[in-house]
PDB file of N, CA and C in Angstrom:
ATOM      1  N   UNK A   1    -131.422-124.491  97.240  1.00  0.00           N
ATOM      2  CA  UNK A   1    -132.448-124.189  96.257  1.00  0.00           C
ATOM      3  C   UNK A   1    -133.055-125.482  95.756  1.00  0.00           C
ATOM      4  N   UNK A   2    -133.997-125.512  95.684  1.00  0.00           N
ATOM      5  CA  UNK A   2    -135.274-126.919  95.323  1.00  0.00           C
ATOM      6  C   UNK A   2    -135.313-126.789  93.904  1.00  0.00           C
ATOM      7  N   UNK A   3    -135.589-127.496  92.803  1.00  0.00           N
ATOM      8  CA  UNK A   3    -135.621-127.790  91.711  1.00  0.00           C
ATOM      9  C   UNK A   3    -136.318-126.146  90.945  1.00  0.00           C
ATOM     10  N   UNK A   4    -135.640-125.846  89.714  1.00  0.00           N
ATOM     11  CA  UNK A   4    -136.403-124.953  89.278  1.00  0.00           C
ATOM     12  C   UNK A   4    -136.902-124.856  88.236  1.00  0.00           C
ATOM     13  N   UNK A   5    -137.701-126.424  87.783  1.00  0.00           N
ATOM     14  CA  UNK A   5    -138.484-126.536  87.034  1.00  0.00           C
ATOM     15  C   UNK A   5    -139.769-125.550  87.284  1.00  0.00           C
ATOM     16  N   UNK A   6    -140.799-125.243  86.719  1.00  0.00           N
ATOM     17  CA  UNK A   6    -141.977-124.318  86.724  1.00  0.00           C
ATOM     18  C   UNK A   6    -143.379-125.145  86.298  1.00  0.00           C
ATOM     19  N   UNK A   7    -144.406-125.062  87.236  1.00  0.00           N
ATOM     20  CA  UNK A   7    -145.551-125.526  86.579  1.00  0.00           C
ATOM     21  C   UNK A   7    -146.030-124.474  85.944  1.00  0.00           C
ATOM     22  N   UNK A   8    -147.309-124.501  85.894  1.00  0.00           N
ATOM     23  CA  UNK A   8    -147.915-123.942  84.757  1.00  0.00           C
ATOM     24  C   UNK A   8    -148.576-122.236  85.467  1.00  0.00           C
ATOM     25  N   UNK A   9    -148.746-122.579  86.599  1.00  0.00           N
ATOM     26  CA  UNK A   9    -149.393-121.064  87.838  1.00  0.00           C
ATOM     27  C   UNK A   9    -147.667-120.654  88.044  1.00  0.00           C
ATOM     28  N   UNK A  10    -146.968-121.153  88.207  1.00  0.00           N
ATOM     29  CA  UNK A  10    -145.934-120.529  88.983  1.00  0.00           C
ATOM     30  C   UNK A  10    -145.249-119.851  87.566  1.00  0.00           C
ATOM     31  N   UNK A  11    -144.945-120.026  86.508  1.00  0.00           N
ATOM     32  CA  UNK A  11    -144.806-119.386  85.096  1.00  0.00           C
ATOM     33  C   UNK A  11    -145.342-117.846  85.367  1.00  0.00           C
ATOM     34  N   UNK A  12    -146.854-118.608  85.186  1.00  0.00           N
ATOM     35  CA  UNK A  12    -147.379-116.974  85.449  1.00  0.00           C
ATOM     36  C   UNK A  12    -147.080-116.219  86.537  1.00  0.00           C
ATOM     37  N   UNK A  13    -147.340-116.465  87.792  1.00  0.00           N
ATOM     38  CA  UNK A  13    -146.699-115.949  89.023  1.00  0.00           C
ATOM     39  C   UNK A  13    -145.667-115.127  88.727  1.00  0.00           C
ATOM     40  N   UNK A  14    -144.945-115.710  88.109  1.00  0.00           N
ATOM     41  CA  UNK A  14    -143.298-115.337  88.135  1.00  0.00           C
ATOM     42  C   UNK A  14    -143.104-114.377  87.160  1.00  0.00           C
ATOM     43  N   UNK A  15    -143.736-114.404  85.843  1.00  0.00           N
ATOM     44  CA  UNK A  15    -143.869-113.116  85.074  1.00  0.00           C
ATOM     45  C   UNK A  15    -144.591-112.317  85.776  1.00  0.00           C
ATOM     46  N   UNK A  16    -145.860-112.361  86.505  1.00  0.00           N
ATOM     47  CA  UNK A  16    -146.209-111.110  87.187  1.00  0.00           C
ATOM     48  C   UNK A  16    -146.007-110.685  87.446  1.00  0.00           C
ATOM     49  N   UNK A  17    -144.803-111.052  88.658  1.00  0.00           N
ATOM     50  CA  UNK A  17    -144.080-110.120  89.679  1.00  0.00           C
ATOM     51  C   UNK A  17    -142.950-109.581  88.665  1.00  0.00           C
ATOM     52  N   UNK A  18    -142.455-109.905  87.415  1.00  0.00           N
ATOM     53  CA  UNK A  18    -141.537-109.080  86.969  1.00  0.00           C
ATOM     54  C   UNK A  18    -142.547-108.146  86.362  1.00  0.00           C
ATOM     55  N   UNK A  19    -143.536-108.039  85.770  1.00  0.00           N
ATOM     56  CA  UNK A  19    -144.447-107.221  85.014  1.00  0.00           C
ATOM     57  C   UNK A  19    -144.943-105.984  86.157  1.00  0.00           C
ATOM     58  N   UNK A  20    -145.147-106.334  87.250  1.00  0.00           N
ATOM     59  CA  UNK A  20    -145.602-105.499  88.895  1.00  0.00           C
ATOM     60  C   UNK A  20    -144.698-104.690  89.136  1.00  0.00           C
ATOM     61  N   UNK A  21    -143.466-105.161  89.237  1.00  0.00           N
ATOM     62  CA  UNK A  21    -142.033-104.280  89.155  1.00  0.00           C
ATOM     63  C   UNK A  21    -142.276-103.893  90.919  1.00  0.00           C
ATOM     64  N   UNK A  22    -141.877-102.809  91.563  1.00  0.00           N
ATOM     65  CA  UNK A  22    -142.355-102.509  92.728  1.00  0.00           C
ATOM     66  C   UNK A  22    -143.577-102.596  93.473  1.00  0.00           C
ATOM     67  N   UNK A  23    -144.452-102.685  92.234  1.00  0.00           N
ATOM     68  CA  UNK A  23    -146.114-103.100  93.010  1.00  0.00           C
ATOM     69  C   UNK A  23    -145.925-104.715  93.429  1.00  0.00           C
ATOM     70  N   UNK A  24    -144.955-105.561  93.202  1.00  0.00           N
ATOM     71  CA  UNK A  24    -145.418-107.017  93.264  1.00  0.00           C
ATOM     72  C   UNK A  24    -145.268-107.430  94.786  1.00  0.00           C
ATOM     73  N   UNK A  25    -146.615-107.119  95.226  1.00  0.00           N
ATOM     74  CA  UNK A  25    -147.037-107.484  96.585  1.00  0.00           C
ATOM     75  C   UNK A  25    -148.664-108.463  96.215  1.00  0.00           C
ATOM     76  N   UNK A  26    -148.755-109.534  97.335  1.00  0.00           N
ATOM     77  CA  UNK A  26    -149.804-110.429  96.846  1.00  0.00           C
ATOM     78  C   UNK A  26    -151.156-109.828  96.296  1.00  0.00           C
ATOM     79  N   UNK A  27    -151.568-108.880  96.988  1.00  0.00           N
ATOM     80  CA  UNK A  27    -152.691-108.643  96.204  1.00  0.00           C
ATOM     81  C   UNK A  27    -153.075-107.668  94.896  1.00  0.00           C
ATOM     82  N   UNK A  28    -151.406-107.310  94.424  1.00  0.00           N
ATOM     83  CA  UNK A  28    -151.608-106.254  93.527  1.00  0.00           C
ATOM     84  C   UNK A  28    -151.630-107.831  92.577  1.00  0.00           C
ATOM     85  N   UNK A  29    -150.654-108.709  92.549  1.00  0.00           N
ATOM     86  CA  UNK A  29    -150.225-110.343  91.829  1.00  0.00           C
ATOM     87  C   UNK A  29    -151.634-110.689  91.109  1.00  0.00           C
ATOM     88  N   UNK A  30    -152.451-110.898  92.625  1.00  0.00           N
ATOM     89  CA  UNK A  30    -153.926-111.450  92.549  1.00  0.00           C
ATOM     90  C   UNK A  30    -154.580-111.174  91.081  1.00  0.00           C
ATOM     91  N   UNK A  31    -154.525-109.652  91.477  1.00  0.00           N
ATOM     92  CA  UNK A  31    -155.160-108.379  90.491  1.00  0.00           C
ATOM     93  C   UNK A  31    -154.812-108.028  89.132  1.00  0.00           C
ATOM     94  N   UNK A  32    -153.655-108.729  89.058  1.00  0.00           N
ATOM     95  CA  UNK A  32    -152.572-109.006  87.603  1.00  0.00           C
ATOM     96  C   UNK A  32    -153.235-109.800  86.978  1.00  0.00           C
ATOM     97  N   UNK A  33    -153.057-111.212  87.666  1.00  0.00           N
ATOM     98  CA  UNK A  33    -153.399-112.318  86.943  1.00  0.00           C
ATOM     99  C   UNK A  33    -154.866-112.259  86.771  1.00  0.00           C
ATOM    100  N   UNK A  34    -155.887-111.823  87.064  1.00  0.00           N
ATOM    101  CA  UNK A  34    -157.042-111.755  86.569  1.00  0.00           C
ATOM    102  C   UNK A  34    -156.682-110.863  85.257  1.00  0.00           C
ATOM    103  N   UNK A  35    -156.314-109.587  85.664  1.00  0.00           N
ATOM    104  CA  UNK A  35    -156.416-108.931  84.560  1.00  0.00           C
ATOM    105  C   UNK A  35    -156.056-109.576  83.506  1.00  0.00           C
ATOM    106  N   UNK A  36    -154.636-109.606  83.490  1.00  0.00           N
ATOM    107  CA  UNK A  36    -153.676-110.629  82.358  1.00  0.00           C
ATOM    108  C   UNK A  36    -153.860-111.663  81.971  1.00  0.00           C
ATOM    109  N   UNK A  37    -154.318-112.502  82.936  1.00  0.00           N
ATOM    110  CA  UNK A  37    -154.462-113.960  82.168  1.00  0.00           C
ATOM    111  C   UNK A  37    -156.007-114.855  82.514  1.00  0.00           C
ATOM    112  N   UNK A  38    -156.884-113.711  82.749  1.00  0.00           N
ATOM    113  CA  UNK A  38    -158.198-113.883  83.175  1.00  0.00           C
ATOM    114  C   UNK A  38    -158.814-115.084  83.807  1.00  0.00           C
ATOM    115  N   UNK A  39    -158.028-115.119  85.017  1.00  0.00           N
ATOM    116  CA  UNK A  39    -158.093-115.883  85.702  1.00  0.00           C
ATOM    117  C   UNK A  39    -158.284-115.295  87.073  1.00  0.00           C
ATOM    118  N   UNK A  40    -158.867-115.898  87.670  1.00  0.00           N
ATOM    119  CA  UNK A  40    -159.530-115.455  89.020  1.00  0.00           C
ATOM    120  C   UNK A  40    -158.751-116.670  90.052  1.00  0.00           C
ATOM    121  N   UNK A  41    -158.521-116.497  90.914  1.00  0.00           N
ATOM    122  CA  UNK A  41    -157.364-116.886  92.187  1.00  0.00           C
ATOM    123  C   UNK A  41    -157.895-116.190  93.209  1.00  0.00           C
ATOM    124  N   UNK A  42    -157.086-117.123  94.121  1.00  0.00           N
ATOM    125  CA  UNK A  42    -157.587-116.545  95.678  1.00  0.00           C
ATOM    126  C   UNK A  42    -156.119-116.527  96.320  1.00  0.00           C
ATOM    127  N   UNK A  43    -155.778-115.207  97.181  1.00  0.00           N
ATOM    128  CA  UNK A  43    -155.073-115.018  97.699  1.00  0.00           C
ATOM    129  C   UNK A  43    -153.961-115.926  98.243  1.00  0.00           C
ATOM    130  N   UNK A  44    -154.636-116.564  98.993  1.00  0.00           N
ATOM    131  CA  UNK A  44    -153.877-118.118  99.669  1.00  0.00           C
ATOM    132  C   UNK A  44    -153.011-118.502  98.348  1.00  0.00           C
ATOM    133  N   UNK A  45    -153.766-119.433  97.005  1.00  0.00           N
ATOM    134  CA  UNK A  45    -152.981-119.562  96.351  1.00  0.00           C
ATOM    135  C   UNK A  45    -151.803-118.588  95.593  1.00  0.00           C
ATOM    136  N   UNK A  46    -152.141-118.049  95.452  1.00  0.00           N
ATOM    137  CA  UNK A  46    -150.594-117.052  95.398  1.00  0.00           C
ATOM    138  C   UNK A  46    -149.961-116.655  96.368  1.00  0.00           C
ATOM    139  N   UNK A  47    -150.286-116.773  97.431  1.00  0.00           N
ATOM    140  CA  UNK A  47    -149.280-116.970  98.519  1.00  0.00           C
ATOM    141  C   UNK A  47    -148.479-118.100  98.725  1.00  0.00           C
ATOM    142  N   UNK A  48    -149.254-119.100  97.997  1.00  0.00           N
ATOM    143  CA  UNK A  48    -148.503-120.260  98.409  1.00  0.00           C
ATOM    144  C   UNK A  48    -147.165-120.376  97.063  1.00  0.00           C
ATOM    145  N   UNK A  49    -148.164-120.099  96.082  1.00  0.00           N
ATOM    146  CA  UNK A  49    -146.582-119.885  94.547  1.00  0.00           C
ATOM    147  C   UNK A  49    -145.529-119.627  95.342  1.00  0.00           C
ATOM    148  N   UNK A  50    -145.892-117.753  95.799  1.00  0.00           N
ATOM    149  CA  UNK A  50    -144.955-116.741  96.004  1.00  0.00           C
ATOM    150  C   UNK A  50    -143.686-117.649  97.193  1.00  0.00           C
ATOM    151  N   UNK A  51    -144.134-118.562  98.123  1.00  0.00           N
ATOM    152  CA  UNK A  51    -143.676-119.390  99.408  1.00  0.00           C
ATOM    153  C   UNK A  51    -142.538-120.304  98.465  1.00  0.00           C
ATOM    154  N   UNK A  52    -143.440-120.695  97.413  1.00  0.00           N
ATOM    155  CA  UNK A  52    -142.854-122.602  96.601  1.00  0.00           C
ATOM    156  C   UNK A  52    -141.490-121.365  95.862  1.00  0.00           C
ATOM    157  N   UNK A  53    -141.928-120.462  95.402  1.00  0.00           N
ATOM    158  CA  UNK A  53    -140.626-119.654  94.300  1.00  0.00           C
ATOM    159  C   UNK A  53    -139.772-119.417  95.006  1.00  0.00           C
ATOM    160  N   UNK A  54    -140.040-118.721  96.315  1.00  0.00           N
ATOM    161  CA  UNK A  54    -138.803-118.549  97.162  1.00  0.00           C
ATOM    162  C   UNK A  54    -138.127-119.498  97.554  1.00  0.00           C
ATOM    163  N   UNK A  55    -138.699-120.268  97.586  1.00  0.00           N
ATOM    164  CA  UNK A  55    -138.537-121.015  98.713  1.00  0.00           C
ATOM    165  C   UNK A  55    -137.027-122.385  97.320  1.00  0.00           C
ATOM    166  N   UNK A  56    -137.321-122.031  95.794  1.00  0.00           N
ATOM    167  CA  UNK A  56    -137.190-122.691  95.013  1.00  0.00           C
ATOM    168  C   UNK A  56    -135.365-121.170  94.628  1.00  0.00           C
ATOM    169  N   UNK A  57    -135.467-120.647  95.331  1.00  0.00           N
ATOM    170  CA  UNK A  57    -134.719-119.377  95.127  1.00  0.00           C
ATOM    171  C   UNK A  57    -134.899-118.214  93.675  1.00  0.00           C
ATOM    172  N   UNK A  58    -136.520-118.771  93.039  1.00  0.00           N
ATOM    173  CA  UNK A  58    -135.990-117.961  92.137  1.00  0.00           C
ATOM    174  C   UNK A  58    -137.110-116.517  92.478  1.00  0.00           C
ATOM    175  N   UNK A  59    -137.255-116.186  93.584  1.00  0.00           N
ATOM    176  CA  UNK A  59    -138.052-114.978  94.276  1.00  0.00           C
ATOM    177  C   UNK A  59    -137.178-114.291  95.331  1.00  0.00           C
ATOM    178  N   UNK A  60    -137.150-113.581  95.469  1.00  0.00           N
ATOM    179  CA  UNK A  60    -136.610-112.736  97.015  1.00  0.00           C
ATOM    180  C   UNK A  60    -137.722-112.087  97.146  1.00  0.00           C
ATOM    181  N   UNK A  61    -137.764-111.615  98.777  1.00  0.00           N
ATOM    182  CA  UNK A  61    -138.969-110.812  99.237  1.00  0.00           C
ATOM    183  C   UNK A  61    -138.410-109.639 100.090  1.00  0.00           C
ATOM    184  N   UNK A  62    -138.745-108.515 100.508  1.00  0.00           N
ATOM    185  CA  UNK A  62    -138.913-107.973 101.152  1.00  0.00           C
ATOM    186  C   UNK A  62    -139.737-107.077 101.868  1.00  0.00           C
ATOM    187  N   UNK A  63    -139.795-106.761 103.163  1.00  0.00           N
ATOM    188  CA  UNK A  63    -141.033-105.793 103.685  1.00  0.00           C
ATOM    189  C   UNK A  63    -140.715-104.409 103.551  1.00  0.00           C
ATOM    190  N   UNK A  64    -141.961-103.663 102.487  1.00  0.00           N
ATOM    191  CA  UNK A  64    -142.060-102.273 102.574  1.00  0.00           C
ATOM    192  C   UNK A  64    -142.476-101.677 103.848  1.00  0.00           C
ATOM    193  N   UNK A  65    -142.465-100.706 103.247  1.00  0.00           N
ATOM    194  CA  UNK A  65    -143.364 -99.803 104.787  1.00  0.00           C
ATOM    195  C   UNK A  65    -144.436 -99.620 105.235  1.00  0.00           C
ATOM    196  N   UNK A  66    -144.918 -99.428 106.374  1.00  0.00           N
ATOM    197  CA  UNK A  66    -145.784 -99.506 106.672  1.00  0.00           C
ATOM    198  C   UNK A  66    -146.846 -98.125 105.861  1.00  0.00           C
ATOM    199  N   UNK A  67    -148.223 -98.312 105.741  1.00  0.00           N
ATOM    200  CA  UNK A  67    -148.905 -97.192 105.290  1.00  0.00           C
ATOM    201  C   UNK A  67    -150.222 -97.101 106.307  1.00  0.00           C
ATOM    202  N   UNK A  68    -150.488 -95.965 106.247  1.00  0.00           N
ATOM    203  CA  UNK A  68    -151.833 -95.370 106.944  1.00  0.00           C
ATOM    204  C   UNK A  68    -153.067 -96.498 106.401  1.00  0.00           C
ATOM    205  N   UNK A  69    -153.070 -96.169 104.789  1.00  0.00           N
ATOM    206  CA  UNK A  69    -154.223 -97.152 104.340  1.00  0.00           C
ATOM    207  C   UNK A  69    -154.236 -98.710 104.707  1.00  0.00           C
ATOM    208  N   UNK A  70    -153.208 -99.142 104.714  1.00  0.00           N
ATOM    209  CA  UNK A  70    -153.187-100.805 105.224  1.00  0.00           C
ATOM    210  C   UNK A  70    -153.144-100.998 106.899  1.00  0.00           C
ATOM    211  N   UNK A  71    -153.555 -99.586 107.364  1.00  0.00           N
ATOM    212  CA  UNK A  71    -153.658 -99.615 109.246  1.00  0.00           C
ATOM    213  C   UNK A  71    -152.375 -99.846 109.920  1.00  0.00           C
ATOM    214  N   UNK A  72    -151.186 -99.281 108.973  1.00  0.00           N
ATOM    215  CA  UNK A  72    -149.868 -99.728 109.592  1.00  0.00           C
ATOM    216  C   UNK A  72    -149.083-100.997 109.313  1.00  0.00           C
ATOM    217  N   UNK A  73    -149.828-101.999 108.489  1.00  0.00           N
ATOM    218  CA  UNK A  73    -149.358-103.005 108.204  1.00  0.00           C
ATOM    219  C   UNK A  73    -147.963-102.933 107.043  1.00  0.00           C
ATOM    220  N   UNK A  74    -147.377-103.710 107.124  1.00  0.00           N
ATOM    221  CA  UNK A  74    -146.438-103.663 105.717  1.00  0.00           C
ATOM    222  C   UNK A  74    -146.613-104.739 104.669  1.00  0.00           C
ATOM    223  N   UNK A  75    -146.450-104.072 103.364  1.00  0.00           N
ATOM    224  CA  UNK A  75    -146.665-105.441 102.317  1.00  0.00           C
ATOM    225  C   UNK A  75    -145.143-105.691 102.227  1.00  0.00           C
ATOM    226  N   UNK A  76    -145.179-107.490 101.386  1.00  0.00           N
ATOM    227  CA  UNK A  76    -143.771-108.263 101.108  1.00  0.00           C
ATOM    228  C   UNK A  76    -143.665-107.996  99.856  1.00  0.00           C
ATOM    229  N   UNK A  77    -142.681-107.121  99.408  1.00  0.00           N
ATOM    230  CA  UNK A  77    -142.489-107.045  97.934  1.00  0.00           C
ATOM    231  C   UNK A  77    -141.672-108.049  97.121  1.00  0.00           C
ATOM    232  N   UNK A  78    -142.027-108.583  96.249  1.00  0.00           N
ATOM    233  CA  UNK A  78    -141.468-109.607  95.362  1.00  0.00           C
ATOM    234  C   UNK A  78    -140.829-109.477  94.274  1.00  0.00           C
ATOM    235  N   UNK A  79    -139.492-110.206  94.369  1.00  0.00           N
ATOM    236  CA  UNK A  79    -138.484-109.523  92.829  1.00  0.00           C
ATOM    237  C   UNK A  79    -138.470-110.529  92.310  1.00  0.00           C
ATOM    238  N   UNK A  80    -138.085-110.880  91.164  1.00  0.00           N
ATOM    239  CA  UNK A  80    -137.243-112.182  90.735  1.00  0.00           C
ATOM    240  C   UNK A  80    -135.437-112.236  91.097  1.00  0.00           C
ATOM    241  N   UNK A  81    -134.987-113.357  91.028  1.00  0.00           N
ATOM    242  CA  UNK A  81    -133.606-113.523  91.045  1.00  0.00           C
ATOM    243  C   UNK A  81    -132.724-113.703  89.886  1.00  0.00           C
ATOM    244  N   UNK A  82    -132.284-113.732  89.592  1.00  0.00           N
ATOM    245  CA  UNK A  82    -131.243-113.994  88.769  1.00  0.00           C
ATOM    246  C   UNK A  82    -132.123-115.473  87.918  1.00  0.00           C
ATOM    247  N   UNK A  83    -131.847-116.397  89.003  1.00  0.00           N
ATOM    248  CA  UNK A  83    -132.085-118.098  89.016  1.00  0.00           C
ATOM    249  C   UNK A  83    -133.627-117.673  88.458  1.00  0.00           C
ATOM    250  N   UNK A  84    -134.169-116.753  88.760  1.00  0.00           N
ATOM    251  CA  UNK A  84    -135.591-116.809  88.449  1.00  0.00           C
ATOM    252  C   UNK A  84    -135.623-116.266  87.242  1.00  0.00           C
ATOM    253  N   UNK A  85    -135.167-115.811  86.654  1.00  0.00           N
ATOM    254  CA  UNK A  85    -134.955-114.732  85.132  1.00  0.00           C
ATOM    255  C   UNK A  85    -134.358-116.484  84.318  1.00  0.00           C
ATOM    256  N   UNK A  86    -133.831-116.863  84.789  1.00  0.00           N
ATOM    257  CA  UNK A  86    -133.098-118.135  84.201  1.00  0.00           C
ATOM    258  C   UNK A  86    -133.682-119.073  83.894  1.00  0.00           C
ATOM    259  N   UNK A  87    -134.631-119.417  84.964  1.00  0.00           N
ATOM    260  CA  UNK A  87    -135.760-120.319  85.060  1.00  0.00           C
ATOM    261  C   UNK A  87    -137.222-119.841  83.891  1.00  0.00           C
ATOM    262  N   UNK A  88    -137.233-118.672  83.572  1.00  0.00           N
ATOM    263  CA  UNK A  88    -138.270-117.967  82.596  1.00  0.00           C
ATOM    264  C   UNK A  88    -138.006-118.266  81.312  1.00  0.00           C
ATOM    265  N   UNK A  89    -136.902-118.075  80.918  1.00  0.00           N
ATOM    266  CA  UNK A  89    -135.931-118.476  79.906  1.00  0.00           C
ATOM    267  C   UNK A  89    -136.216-119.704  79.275  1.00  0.00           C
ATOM    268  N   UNK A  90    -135.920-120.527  80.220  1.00  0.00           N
ATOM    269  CA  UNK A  90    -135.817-121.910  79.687  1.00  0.00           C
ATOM    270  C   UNK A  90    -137.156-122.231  79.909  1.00  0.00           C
ATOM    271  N   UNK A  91    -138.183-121.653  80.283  1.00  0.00           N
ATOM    272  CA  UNK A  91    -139.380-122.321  80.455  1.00  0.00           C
ATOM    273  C   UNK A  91    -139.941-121.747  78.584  1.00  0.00           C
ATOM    274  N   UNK A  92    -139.719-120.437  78.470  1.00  0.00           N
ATOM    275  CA  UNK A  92    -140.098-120.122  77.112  1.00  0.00           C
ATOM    276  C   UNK A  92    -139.325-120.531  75.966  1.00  0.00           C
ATOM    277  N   UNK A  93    -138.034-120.465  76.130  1.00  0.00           N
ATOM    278  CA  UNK A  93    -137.213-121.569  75.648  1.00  0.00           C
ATOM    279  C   UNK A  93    -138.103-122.891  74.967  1.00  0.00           C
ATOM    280  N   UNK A  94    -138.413-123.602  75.613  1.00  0.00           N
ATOM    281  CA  UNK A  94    -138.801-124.994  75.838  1.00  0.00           C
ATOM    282  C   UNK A  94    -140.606-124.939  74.896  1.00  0.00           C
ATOM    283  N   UNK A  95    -140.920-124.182  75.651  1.00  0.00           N
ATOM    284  CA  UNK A  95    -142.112-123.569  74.631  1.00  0.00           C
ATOM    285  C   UNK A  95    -142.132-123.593  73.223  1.00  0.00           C
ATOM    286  N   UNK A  96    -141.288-122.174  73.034  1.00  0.00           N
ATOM    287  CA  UNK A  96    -141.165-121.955  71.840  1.00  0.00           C
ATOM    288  C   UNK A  96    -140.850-123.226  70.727  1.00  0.00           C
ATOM    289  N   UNK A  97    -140.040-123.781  71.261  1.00  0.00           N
ATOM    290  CA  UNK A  97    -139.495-125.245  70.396  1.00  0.00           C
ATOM    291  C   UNK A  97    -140.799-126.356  70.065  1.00  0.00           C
ATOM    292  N   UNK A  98    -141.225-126.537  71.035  1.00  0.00           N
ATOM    293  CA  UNK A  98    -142.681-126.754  70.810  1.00  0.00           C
ATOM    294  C   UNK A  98    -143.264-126.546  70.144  1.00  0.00           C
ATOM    295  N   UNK A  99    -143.813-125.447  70.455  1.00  0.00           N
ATOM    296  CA  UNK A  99    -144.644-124.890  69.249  1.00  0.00           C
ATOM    297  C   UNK A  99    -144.041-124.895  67.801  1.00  0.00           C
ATOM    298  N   UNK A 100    -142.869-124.427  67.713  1.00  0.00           N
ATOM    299  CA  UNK A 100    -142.542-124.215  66.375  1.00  0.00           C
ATOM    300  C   UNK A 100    -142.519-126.081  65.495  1.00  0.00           C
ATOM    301  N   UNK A 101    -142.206-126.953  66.760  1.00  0.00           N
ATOM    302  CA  UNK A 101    -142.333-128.502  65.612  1.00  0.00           C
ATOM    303  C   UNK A 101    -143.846-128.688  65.282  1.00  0.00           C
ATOM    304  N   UNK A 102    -144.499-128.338  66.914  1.00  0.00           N
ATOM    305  CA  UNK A 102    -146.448-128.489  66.606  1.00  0.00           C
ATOM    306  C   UNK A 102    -146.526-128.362  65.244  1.00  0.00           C
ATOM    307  N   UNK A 103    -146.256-127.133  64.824  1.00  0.00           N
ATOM    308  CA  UNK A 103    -146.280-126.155  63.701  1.00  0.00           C
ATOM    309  C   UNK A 103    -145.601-126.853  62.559  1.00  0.00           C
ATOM    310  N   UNK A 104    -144.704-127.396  62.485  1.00  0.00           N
ATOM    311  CA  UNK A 104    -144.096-127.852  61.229  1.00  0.00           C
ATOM    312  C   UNK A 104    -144.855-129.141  61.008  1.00  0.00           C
ATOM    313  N   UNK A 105    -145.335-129.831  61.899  1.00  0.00           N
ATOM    314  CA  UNK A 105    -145.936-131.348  61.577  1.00  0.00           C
ATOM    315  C   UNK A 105    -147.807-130.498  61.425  1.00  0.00           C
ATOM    316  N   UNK A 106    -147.990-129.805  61.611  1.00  0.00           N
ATOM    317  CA  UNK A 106    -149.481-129.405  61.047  1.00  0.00           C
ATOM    318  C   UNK A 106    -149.709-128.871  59.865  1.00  0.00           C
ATOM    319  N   UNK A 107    -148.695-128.055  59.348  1.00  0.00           N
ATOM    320  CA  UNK A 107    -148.695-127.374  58.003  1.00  0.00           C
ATOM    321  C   UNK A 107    -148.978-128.322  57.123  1.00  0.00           C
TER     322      UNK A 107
END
């Protein structure tokens, strides 16, 4: 497993696919993060997150089934791991602390 620090796309990434739950296949992700965090992305790049998270262990993937509408193709469904629930944590963790001193030195 490769470091599981988080930039700032892969954060979001990574809540998506827990927010997607069984939909978290790339282009439902795509369709998230616009909605959610109104941001517009292109496929590739969230393919490439979805590659860096796994690849970082805090994603597993697997292939659903094939469907009529996708011409037989199968989508890769995306979970988090354990390491990836862990990695969320401490990323909001780390946040929160933040903010809350921001906050005490502005008052």
């Amino acid at each position: 497993m490769k470091g599981s620090n988080l930039g700032e796309f892969e954060e979001i990434v990574l809540l998506i696919v827990g927010i997607a739950g069984e939909e978290a296949y790339g282009l439902a992700i795509m369709e998230l993060i616009k909605e959610q965090a109104g941001r517009s992305t292109t496929i590739g790049a969230v393919h490439a997150v979805l590659s860096r998270l796994e690849d970082k262990g805090l994603l597993n993937s697997k292939l659903g089934g094939a469907t009529k509408e996708r011409g037989g193709r199968r989508k890769r469904i995306f979970e988090i791991t354990a390491a990836g629930r862990r990695a969320l944590e401490l990323s909001r963790d780390l946040r929160v602390n933040l903010w809350e001193q921001y906050a005490i030195k502005t008052v």
